[in-house]
C-alpha atoms as a PDB file:
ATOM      1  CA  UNK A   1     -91.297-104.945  30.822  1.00  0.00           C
ATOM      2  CA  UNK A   2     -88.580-106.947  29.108  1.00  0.00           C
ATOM      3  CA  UNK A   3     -88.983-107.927  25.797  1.00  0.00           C
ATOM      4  CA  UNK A   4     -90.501-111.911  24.913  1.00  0.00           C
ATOM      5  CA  UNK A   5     -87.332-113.767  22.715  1.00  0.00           C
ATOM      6  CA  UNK A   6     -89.360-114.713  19.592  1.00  0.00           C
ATOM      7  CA  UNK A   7     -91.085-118.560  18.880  1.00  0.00           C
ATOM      8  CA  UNK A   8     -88.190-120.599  18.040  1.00  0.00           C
ATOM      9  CA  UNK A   9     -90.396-123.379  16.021  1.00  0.00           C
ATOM     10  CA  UNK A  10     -89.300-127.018  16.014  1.00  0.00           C
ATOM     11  CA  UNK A  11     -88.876-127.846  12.267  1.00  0.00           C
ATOM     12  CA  UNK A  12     -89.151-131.756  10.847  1.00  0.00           C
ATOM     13  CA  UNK A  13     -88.994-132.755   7.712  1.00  0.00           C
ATOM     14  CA  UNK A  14     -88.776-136.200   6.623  1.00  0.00           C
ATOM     15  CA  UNK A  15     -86.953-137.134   9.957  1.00  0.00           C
ATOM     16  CA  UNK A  16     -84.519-134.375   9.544  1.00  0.00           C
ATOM     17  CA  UNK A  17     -84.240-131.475  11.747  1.00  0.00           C
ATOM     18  CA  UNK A  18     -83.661-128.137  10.751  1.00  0.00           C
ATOM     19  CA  UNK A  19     -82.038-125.698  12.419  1.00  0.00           C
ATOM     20  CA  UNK A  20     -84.088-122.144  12.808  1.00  0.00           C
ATOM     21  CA  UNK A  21     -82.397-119.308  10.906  1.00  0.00           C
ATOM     22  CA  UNK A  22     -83.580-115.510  11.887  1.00  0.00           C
ATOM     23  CA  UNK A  23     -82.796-114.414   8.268  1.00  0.00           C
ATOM     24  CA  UNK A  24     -82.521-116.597   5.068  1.00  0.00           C
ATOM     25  CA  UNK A  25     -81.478-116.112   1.577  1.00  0.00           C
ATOM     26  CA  UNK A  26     -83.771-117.053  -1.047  1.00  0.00           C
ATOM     27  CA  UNK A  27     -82.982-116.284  -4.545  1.00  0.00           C
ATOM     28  CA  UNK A  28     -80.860-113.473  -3.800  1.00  0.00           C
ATOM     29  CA  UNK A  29     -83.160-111.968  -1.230  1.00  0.00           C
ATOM     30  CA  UNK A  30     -82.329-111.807   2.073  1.00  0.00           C
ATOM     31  CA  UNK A  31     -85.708-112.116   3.891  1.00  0.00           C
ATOM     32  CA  UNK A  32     -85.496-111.619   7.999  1.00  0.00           C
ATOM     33  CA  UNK A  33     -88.321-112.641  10.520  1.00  0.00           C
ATOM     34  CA  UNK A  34     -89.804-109.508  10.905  1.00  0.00           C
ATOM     35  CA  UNK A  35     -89.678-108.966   6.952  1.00  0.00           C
ATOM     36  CA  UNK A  36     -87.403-105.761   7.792  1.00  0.00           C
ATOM     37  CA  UNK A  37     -84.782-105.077   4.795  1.00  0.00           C
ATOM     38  CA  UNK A  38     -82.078-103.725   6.531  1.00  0.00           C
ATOM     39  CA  UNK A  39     -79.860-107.454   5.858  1.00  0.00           C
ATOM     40  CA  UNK A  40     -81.322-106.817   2.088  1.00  0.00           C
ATOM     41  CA  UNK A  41     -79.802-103.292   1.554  1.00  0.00           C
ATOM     42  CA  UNK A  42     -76.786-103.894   3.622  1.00  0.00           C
ATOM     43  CA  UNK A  43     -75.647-107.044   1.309  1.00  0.00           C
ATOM     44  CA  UNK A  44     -76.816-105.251  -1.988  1.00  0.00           C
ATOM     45  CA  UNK A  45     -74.784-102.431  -1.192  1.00  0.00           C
ATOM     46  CA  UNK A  46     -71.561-104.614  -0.606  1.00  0.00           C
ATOM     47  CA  UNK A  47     -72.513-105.874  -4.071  1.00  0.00           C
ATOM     48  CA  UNK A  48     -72.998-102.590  -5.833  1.00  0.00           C
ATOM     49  CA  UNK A  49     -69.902-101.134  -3.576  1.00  0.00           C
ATOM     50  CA  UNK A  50     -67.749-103.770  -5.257  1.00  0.00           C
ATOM     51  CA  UNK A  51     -69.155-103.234  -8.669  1.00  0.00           C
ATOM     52  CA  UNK A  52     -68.226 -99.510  -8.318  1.00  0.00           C
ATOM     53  CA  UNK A  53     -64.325-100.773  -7.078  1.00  0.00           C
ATOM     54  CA  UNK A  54     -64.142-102.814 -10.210  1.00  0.00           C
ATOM     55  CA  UNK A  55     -65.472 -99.779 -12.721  1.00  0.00           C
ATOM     56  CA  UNK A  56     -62.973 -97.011 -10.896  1.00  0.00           C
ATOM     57  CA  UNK A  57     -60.113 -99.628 -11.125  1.00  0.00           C
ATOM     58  CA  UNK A  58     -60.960-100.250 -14.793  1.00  0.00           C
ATOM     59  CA  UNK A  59     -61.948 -96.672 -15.528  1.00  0.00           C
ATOM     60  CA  UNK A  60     -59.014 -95.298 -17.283  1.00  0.00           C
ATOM     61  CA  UNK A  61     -58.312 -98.285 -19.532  1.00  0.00           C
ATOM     62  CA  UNK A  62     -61.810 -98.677 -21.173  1.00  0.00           C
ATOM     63  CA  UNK A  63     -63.716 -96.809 -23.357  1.00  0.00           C
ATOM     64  CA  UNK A  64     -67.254 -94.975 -21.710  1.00  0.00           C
ATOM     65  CA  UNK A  65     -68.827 -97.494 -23.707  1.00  0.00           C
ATOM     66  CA  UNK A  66     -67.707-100.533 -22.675  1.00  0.00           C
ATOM     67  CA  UNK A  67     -67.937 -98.825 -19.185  1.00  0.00           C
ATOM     68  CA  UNK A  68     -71.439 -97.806 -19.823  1.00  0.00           C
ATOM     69  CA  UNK A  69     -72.151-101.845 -20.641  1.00  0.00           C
ATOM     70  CA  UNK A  70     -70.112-102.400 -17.093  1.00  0.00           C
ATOM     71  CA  UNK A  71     -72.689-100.354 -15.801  1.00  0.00           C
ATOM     72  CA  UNK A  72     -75.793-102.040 -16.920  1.00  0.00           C
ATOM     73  CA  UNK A  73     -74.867-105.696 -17.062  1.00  0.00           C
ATOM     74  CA  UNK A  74     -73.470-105.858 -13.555  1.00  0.00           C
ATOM     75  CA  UNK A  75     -74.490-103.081 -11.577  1.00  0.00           C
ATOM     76  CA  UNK A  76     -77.831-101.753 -12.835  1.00  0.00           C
ATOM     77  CA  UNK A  77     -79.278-105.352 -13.069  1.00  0.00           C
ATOM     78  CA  UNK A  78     -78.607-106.467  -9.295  1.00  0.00           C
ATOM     79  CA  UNK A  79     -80.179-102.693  -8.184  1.00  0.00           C
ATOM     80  CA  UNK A  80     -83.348-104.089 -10.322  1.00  0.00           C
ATOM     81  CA  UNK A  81     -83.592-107.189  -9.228  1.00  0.00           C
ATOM     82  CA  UNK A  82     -86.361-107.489  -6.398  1.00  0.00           C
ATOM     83  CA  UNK A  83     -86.947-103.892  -5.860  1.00  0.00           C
ATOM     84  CA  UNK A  84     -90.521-103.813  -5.989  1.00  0.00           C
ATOM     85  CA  UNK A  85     -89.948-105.608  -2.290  1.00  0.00           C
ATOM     86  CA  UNK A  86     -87.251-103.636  -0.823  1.00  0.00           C
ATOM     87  CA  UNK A  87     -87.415-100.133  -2.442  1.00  0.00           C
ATOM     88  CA  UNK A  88     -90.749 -98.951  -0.868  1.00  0.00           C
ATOM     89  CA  UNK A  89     -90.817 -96.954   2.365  1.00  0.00           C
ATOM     90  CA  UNK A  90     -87.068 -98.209   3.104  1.00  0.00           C
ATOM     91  CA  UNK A  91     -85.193 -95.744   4.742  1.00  0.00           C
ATOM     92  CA  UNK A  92     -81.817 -97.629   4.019  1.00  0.00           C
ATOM     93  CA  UNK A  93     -82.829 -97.928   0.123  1.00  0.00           C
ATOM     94  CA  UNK A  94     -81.017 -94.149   0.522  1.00  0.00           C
ATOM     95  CA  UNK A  95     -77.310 -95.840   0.521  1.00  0.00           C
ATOM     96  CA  UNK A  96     -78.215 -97.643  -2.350  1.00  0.00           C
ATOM     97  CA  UNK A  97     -78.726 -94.117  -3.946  1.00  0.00           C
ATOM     98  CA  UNK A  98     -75.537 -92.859  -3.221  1.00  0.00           C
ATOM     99  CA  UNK A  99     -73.506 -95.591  -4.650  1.00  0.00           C
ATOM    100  CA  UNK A 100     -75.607 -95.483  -7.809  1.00  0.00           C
ATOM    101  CA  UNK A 101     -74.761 -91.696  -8.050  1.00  0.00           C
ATOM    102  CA  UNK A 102     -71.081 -92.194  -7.225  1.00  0.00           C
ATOM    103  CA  UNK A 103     -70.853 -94.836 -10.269  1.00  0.00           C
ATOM    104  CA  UNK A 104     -72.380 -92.600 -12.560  1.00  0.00           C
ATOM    105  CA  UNK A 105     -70.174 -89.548 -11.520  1.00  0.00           C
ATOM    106  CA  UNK A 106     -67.409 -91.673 -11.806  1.00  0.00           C
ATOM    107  CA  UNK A 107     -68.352 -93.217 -15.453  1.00  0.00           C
ATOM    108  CA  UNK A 108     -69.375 -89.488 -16.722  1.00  0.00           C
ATOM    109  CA  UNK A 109     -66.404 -87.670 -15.397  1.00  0.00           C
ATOM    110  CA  UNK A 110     -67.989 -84.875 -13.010  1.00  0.00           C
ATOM    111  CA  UNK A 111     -67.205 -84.387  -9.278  1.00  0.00           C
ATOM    112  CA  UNK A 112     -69.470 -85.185  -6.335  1.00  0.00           C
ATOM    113  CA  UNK A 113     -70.600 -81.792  -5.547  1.00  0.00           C
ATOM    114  CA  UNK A 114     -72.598 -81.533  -9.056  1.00  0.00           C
ATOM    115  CA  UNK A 115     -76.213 -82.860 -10.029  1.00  0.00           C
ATOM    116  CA  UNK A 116     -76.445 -85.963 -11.796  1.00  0.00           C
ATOM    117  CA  UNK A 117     -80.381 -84.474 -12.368  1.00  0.00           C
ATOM    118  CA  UNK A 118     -79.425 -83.786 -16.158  1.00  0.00           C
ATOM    119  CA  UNK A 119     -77.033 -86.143 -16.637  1.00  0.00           C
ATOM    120  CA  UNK A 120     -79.628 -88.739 -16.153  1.00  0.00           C
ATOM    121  CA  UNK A 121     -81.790 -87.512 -18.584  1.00  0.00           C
ATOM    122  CA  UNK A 122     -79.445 -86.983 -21.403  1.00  0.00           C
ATOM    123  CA  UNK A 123     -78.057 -90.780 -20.877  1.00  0.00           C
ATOM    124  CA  UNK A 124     -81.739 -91.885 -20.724  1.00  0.00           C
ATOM    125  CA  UNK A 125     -81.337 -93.442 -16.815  1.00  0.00           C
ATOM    126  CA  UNK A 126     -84.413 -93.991 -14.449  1.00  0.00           C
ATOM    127  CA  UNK A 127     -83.794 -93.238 -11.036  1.00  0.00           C
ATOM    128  CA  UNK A 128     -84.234 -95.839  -8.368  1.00  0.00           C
ATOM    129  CA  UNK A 129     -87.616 -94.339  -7.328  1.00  0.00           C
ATOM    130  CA  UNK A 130     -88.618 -94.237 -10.972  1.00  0.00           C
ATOM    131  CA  UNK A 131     -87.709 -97.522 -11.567  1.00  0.00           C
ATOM    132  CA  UNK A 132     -89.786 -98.740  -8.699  1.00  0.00           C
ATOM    133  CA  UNK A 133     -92.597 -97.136  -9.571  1.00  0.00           C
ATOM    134  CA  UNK A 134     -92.330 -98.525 -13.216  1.00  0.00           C
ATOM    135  CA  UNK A 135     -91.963-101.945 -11.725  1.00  0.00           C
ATOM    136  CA  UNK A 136     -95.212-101.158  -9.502  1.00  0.00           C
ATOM    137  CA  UNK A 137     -97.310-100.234 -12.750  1.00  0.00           C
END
């Protein structure tokens, strides 16, 4: 049985028409119709993909400090932003991991092959799933 194509509404406003969009993007957040998050996770990791470009190609002229502010202000605070929606159950949320891990190897100075498991504790870092569930409570 083939599938139905999904209720294409008729939308008026004021005698303007507006056009139907599958997905949107509202304050950062791309929403879809079925309120799936794979458009969410695929933009935020081009974001956080680009933010780990610009800390590699900056890596060897700055200080770990100033790379540790990099860090926060302009990576760390677009992986916060909205993940009470997206982080729970997603199963692409794990890409999102992986580029977090390879920015913090790369800041740090230790290959990809060893744990970040301490390393996050001794620089005082949630993980993602931590700071969802902090968000949560």
């Amino acid at each position: 049985m083939p599938l139905k194509p999904p209720f294409k509404p008729h939308i008026l406003l004021r005698n303007t028409e507006f056009e139907y969009m599958p997905e949107i993007k509202f304050l950062g957040m791309r929403f879809t119709e079925n309120l799936h998050w794979h458009a969410h996770i695929c933009s935020l990791c081009h974001i956080l993909s680009k933010a780990f470009f610009i800390i590699k190609s900056i890596k060897n002229t700055l200080s770990s400090h100033v790379l540790w502010n990099i860090y926060f202000s302009y990576f760390h605070s677009r992986l916060r932003y909205g993940i009470i929606l997206w982080r729970g159950g997603t199963k692409e949320s794990v890409k999102v991991l992986h580029i977090r891990k390879k920015v913090i190897r790369l800041i740090i100075g230790i290959n990809k092959y060893e744990s970040c498991r301490q390393k996050f504790k001794e620089k005082r870092i949630l993980t993602v799933t931590s700071m969802y569930v902090l968000k949560v409570l």
